[in-house]
PDB file of N, CA and C in Angstrom:
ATOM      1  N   UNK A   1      -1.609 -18.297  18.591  1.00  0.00           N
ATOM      2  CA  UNK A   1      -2.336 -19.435  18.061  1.00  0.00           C
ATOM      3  C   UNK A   1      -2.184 -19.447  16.541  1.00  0.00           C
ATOM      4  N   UNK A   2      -1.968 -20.234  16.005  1.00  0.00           N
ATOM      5  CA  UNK A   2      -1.940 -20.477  14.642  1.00  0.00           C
ATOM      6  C   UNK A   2      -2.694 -21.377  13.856  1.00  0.00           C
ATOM      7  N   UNK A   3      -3.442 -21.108  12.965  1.00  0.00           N
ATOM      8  CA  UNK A   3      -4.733 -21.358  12.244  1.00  0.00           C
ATOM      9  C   UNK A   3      -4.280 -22.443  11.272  1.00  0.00           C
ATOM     10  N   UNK A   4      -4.429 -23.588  10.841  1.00  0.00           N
ATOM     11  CA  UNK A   4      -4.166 -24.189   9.796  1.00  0.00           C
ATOM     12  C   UNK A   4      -4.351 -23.804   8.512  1.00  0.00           C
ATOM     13  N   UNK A   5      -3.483 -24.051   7.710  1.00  0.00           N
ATOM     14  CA  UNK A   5      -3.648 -23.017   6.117  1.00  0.00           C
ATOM     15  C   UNK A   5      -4.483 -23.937   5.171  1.00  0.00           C
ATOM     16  N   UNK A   6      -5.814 -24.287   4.874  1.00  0.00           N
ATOM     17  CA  UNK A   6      -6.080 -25.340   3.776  1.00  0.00           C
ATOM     18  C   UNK A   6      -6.550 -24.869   2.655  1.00  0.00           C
ATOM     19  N   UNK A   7      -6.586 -25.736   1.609  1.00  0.00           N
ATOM     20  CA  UNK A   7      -6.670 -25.375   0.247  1.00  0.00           C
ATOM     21  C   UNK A   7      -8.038 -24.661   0.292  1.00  0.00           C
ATOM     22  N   UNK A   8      -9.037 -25.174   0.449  1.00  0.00           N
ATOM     23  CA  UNK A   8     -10.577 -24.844   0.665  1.00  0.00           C
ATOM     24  C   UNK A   8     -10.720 -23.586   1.303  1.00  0.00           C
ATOM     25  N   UNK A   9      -9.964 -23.487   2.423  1.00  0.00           N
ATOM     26  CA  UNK A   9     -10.257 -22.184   3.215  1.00  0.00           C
ATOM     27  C   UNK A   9      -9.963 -20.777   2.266  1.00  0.00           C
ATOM     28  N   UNK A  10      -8.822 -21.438   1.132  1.00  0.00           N
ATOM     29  CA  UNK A  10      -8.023 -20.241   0.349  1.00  0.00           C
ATOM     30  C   UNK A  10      -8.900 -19.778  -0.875  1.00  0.00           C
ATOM     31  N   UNK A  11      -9.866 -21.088  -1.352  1.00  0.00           N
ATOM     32  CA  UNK A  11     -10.687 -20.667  -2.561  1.00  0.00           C
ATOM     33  C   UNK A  11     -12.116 -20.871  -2.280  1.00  0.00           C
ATOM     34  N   UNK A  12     -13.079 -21.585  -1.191  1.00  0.00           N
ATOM     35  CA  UNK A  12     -14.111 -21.073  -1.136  1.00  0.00           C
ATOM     36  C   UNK A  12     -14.874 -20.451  -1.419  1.00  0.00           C
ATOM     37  N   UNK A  13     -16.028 -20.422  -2.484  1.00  0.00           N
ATOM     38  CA  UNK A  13     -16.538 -18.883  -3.205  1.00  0.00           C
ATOM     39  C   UNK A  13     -15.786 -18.244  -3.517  1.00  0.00           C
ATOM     40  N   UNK A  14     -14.634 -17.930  -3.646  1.00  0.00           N
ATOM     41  CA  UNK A  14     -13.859 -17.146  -4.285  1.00  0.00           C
ATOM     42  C   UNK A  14     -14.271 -17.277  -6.143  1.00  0.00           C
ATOM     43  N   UNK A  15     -13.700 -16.516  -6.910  1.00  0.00           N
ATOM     44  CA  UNK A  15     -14.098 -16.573  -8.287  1.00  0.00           C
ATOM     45  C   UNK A  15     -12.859 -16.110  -8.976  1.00  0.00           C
ATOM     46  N   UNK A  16     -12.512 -17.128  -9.553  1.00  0.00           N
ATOM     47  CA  UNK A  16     -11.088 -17.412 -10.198  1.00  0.00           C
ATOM     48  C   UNK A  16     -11.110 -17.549 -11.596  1.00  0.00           C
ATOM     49  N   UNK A  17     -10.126 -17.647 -12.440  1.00  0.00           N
ATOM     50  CA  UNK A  17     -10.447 -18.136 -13.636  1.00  0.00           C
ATOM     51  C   UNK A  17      -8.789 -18.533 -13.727  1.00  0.00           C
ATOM     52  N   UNK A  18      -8.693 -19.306 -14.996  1.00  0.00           N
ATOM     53  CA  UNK A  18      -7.695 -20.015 -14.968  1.00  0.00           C
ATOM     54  C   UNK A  18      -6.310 -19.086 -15.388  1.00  0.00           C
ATOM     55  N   UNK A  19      -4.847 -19.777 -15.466  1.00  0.00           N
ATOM     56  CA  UNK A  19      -3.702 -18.631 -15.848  1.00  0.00           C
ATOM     57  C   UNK A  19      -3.715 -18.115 -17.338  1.00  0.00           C
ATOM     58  N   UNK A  20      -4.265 -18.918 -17.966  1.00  0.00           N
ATOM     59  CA  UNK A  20      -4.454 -18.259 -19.294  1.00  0.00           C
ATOM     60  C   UNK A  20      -4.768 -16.738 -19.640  1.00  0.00           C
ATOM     61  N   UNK A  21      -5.441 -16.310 -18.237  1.00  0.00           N
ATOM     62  CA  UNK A  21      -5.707 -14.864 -18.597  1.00  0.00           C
ATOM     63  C   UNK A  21      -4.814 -13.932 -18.247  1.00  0.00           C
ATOM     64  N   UNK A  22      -3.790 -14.445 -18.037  1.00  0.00           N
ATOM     65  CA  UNK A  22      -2.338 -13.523 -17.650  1.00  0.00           C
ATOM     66  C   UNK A  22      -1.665 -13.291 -19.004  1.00  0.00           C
ATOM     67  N   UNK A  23      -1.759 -13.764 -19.807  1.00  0.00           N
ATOM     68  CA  UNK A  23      -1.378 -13.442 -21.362  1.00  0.00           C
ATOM     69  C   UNK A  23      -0.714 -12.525 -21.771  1.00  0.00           C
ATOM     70  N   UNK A  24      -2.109 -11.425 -21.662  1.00  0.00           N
ATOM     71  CA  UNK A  24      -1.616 -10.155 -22.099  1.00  0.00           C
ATOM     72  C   UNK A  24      -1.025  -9.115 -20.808  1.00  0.00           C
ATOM     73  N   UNK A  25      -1.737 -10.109 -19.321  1.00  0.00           N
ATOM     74  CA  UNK A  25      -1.034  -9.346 -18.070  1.00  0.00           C
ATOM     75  C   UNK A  25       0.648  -9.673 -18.038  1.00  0.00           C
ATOM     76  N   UNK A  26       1.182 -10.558 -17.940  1.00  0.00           N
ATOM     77  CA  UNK A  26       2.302 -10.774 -17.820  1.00  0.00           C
ATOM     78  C   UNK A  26       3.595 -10.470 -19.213  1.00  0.00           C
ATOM     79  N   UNK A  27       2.924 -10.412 -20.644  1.00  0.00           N
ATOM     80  CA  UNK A  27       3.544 -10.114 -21.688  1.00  0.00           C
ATOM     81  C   UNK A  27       3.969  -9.117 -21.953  1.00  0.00           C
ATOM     82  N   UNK A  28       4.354  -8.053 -21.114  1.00  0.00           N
ATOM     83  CA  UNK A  28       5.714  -7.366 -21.056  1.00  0.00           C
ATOM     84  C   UNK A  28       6.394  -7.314 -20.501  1.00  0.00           C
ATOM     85  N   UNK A  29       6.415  -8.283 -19.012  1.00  0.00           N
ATOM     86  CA  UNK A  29       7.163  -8.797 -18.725  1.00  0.00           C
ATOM     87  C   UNK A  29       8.079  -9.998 -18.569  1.00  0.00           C
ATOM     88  N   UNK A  30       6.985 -11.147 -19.991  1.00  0.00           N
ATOM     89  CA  UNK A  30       8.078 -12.071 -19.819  1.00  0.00           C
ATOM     90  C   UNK A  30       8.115 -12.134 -21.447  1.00  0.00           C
ATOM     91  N   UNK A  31       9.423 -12.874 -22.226  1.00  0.00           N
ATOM     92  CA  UNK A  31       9.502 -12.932 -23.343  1.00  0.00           C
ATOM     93  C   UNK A  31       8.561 -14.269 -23.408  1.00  0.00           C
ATOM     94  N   UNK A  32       8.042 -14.351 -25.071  1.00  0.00           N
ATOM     95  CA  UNK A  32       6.584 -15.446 -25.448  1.00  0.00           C
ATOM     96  C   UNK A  32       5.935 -15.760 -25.178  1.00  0.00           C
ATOM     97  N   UNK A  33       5.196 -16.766 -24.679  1.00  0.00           N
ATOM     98  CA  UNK A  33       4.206 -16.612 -24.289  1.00  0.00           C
ATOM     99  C   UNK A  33       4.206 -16.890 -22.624  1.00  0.00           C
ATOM    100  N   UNK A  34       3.833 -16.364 -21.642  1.00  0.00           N
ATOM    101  CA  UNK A  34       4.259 -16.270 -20.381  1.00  0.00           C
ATOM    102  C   UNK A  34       3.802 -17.369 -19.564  1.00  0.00           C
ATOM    103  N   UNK A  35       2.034 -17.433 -20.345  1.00  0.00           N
ATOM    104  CA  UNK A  35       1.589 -19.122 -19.314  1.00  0.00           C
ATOM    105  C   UNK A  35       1.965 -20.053 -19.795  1.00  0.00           C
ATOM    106  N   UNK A  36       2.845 -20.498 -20.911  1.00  0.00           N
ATOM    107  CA  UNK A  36       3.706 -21.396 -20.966  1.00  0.00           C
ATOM    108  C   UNK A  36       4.881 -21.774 -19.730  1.00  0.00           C
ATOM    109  N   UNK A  37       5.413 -20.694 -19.260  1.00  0.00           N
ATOM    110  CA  UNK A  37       6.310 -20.762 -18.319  1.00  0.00           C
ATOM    111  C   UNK A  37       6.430 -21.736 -17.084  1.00  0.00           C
ATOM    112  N   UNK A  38       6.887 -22.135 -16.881  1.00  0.00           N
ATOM    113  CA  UNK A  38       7.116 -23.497 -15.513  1.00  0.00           C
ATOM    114  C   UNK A  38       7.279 -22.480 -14.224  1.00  0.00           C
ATOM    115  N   UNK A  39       6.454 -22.505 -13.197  1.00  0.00           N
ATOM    116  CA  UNK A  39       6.241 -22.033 -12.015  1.00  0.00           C
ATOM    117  C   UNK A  39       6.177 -23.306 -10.816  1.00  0.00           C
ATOM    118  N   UNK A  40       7.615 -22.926  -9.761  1.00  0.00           N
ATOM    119  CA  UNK A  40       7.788 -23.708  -8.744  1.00  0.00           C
ATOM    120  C   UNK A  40       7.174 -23.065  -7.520  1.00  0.00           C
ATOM    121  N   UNK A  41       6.373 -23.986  -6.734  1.00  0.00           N
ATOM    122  CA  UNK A  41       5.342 -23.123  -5.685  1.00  0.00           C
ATOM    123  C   UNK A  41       6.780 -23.150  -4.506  1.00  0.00           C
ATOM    124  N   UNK A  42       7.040 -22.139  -3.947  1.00  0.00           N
ATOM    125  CA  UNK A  42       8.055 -21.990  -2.698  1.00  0.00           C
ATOM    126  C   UNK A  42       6.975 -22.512  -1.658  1.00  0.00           C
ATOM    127  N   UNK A  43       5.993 -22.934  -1.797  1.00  0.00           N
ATOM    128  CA  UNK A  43       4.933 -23.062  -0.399  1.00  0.00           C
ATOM    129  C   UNK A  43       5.074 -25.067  -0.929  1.00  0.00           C
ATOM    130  N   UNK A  44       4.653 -25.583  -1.645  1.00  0.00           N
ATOM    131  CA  UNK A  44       4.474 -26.985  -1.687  1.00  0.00           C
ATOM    132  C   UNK A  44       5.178 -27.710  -2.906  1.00  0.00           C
ATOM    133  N   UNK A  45       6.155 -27.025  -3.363  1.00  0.00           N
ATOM    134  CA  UNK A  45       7.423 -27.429  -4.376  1.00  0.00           C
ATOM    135  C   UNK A  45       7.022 -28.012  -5.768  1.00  0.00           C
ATOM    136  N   UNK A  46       5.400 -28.253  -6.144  1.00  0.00           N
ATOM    137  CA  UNK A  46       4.981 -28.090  -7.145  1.00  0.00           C
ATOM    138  C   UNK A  46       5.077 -27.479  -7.994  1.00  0.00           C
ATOM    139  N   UNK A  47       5.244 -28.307  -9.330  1.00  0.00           N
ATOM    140  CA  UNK A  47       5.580 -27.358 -10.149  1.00  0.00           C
ATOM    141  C   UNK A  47       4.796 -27.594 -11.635  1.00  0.00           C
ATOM    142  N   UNK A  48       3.883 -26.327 -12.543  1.00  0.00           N
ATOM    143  CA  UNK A  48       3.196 -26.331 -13.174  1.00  0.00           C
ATOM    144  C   UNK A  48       3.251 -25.092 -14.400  1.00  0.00           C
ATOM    145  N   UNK A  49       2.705 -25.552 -15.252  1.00  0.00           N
ATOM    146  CA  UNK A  49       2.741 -23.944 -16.149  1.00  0.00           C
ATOM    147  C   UNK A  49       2.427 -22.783 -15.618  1.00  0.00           C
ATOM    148  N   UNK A  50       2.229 -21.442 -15.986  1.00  0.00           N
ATOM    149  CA  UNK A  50       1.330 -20.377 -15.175  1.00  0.00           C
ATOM    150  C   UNK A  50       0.239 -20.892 -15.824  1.00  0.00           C
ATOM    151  N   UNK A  51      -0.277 -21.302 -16.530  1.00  0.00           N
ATOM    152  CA  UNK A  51      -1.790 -21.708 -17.473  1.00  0.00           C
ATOM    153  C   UNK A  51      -2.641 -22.770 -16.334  1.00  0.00           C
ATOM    154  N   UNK A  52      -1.844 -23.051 -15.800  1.00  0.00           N
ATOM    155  CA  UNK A  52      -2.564 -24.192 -14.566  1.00  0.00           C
ATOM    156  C   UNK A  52      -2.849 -22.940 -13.224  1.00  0.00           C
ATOM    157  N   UNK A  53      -2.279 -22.098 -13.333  1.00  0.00           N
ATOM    158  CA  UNK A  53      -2.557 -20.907 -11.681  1.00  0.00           C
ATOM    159  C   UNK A  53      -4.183 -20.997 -11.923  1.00  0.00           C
ATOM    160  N   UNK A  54      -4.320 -20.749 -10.785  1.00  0.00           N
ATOM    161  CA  UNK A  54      -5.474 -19.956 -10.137  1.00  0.00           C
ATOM    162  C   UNK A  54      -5.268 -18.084 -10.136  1.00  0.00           C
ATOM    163  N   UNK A  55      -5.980 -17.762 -11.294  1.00  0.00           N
ATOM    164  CA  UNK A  55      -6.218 -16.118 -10.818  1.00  0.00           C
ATOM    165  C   UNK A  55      -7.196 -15.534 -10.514  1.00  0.00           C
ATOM    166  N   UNK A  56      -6.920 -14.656  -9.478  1.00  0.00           N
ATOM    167  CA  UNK A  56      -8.042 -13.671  -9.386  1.00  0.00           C
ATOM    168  C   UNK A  56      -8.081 -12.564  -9.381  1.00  0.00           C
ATOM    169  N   UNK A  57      -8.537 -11.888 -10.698  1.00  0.00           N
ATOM    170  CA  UNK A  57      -8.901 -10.644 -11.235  1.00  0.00           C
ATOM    171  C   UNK A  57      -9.663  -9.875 -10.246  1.00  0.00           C
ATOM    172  N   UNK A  58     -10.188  -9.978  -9.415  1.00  0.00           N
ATOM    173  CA  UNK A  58     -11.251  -9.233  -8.911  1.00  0.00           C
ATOM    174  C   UNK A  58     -10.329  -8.484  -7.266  1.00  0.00           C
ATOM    175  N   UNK A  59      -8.923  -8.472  -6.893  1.00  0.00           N
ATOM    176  CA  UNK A  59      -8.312  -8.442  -5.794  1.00  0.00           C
ATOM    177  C   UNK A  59      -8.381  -6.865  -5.968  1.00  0.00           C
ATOM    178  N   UNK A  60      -7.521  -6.663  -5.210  1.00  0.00           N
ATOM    179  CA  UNK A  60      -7.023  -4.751  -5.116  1.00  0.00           C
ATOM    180  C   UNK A  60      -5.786  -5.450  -6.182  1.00  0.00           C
ATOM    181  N   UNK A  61      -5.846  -5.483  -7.470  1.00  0.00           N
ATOM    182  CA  UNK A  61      -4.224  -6.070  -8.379  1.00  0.00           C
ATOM    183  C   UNK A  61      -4.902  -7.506  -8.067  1.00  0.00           C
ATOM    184  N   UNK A  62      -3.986  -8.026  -9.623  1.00  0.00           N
ATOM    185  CA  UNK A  62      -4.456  -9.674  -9.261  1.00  0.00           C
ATOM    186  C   UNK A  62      -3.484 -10.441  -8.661  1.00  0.00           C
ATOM    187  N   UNK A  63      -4.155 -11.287  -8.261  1.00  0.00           N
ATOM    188  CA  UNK A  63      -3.131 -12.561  -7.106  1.00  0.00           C
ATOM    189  C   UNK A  63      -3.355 -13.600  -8.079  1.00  0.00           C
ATOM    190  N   UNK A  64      -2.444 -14.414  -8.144  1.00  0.00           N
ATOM    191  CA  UNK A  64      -1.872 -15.431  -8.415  1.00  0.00           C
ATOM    192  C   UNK A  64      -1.467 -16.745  -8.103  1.00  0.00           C
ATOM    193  N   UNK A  65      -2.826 -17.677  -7.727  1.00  0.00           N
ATOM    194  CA  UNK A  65      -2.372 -19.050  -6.591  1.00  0.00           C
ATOM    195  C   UNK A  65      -1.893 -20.482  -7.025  1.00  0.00           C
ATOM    196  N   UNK A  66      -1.008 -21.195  -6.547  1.00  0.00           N
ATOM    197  CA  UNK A  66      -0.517 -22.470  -6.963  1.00  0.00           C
ATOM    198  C   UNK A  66      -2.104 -23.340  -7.107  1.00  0.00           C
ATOM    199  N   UNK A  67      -1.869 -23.612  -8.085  1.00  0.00           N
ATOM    200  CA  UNK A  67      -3.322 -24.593  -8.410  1.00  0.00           C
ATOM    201  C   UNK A  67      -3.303 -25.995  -7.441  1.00  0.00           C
ATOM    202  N   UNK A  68      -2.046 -26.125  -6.269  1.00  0.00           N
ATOM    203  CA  UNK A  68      -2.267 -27.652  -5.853  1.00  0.00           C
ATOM    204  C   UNK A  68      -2.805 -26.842  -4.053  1.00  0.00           C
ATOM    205  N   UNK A  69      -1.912 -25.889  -3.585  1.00  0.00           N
ATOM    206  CA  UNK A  69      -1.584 -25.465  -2.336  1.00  0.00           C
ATOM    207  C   UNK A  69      -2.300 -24.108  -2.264  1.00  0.00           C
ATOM    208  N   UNK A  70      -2.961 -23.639  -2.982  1.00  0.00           N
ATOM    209  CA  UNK A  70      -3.629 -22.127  -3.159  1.00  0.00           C
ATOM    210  C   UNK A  70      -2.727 -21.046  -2.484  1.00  0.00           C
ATOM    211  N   UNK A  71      -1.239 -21.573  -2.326  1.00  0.00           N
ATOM    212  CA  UNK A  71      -0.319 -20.328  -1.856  1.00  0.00           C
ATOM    213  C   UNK A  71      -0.098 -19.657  -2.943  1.00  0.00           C
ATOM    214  N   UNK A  72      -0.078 -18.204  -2.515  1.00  0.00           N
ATOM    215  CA  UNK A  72       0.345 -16.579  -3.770  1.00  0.00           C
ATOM    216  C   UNK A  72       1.710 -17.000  -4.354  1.00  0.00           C
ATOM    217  N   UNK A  73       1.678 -17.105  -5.541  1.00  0.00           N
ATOM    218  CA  UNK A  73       3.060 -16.852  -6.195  1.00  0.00           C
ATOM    219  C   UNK A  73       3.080 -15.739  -6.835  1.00  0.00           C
ATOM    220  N   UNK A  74       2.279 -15.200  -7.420  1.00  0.00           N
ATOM    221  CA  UNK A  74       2.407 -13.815  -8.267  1.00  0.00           C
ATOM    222  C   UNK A  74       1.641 -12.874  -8.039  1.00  0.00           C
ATOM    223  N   UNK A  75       2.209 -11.320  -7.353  1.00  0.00           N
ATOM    224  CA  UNK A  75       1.008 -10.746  -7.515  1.00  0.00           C
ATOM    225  C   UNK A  75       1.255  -9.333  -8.502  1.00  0.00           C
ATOM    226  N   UNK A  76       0.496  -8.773  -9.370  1.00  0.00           N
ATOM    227  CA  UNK A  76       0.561  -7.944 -10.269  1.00  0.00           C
ATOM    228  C   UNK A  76      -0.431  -6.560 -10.178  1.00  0.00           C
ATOM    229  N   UNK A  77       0.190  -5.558  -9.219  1.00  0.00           N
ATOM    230  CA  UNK A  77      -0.392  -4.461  -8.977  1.00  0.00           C
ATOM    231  C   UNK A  77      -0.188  -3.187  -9.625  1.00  0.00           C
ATOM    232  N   UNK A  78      -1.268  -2.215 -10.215  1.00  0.00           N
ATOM    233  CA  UNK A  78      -1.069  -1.098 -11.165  1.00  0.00           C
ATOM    234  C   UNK A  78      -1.618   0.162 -10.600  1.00  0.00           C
ATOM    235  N   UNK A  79      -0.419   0.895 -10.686  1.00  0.00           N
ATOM    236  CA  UNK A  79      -0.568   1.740  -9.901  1.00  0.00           C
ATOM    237  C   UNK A  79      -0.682   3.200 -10.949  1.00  0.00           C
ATOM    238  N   UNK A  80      -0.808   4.287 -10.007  1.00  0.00           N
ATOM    239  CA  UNK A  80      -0.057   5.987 -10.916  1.00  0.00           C
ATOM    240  C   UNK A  80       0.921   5.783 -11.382  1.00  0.00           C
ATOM    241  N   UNK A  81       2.407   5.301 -10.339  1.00  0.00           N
ATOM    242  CA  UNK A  81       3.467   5.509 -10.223  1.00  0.00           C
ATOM    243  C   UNK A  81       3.921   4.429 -10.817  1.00  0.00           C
ATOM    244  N   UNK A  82       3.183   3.123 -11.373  1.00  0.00           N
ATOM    245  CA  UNK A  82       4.010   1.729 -12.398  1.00  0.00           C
ATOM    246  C   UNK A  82       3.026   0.453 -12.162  1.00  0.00           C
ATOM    247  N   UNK A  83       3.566  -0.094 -12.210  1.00  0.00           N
ATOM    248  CA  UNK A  83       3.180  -1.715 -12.492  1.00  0.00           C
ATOM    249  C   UNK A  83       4.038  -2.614 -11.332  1.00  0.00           C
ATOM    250  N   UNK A  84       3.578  -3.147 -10.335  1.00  0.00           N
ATOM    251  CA  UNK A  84       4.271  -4.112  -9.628  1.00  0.00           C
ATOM    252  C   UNK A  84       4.405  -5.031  -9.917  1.00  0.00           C
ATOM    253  N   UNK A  85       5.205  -6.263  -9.886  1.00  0.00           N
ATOM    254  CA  UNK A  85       5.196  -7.529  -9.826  1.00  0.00           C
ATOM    255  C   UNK A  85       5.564  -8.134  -9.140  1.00  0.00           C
ATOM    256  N   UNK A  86       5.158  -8.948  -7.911  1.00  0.00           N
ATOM    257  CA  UNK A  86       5.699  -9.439  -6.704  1.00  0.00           C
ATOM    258  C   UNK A  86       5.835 -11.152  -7.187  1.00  0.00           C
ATOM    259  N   UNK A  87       6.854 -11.792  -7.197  1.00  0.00           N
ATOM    260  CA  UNK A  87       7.096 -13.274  -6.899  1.00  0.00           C
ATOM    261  C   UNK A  87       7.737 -13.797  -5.947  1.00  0.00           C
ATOM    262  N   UNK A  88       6.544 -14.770  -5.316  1.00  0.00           N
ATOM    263  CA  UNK A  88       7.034 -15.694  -4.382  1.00  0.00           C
ATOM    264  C   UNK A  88       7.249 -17.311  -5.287  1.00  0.00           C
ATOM    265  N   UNK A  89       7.506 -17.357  -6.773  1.00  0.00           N
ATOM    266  CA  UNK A  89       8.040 -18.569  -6.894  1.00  0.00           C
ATOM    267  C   UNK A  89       8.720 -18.967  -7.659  1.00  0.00           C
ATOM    268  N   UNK A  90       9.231 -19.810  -8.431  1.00  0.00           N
ATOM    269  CA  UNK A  90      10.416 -19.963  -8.810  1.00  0.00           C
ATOM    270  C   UNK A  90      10.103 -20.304 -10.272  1.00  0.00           C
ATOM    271  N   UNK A  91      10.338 -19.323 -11.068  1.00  0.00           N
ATOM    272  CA  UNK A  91       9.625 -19.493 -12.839  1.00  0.00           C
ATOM    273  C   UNK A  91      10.972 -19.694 -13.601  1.00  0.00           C
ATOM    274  N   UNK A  92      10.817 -20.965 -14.376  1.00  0.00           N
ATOM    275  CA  UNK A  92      11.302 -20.920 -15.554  1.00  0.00           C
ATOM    276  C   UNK A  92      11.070 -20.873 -16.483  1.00  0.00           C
ATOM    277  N   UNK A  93      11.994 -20.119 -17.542  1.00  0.00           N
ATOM    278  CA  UNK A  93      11.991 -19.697 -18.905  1.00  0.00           C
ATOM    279  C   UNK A  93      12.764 -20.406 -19.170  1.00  0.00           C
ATOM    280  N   UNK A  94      12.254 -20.981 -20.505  1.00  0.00           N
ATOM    281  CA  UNK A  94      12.593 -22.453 -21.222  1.00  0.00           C
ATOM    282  C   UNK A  94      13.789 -21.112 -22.304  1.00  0.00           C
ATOM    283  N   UNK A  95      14.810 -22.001 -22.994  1.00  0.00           N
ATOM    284  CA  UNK A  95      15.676 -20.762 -24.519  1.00  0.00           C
ATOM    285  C   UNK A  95      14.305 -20.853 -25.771  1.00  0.00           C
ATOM    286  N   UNK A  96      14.412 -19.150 -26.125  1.00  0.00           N
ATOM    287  CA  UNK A  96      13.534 -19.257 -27.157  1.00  0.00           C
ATOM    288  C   UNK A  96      14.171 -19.555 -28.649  1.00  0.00           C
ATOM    289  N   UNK A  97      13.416 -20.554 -29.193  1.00  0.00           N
ATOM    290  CA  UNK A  97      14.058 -21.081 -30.151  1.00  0.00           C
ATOM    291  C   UNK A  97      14.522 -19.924 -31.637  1.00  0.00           C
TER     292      UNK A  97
END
């Protein structure tokens, strides 16, 4: 049986705050400023800054949701052994001037 996926079901009480707070999370791994970056959702082909995500700080590592489709595009887990970064979407980096 398969459950329908809806936006509501994904953020409900949940407690998010916007991509802006990836800043200093994502800034060693991307060159300038990172929520500037253009993020394509692989779930609903939207496409937005990371400054428009949905994050949530409060996960086991934070998750990272398309602000239209609440599907995961980024997730950023810290471990003993390193720093993960999982992407499910399609980011562009603009040339830095």
């Amino acid at each position: 049986m398969t459950i329908p996926y809806t936006y509501a079901s994904a953020t409900s009480g949940d407690r998010y705050v916007d991509g802006n707070a990836l800043a200093g999370l994502l800034s060693e791994f991307f060159p300038g400023d990172p929520t500037l970056h253009e993020c394509r959702c692989g779930t609903c082909g939207s496409t937005e800054p990371l400054a428009r995500a949905l994050v949530y700080l409060n996960c086991p590592g934070t998750v990272i949701r398309c602000p239209h489709c609440a599907a995961v595009i980024l997730q950023l887990t810290t471990t003993p052994a390193g720093t993960y970064l999982t992407i499910t979407a399609t980011l562009h980096f603009p040339p830095q001037p």
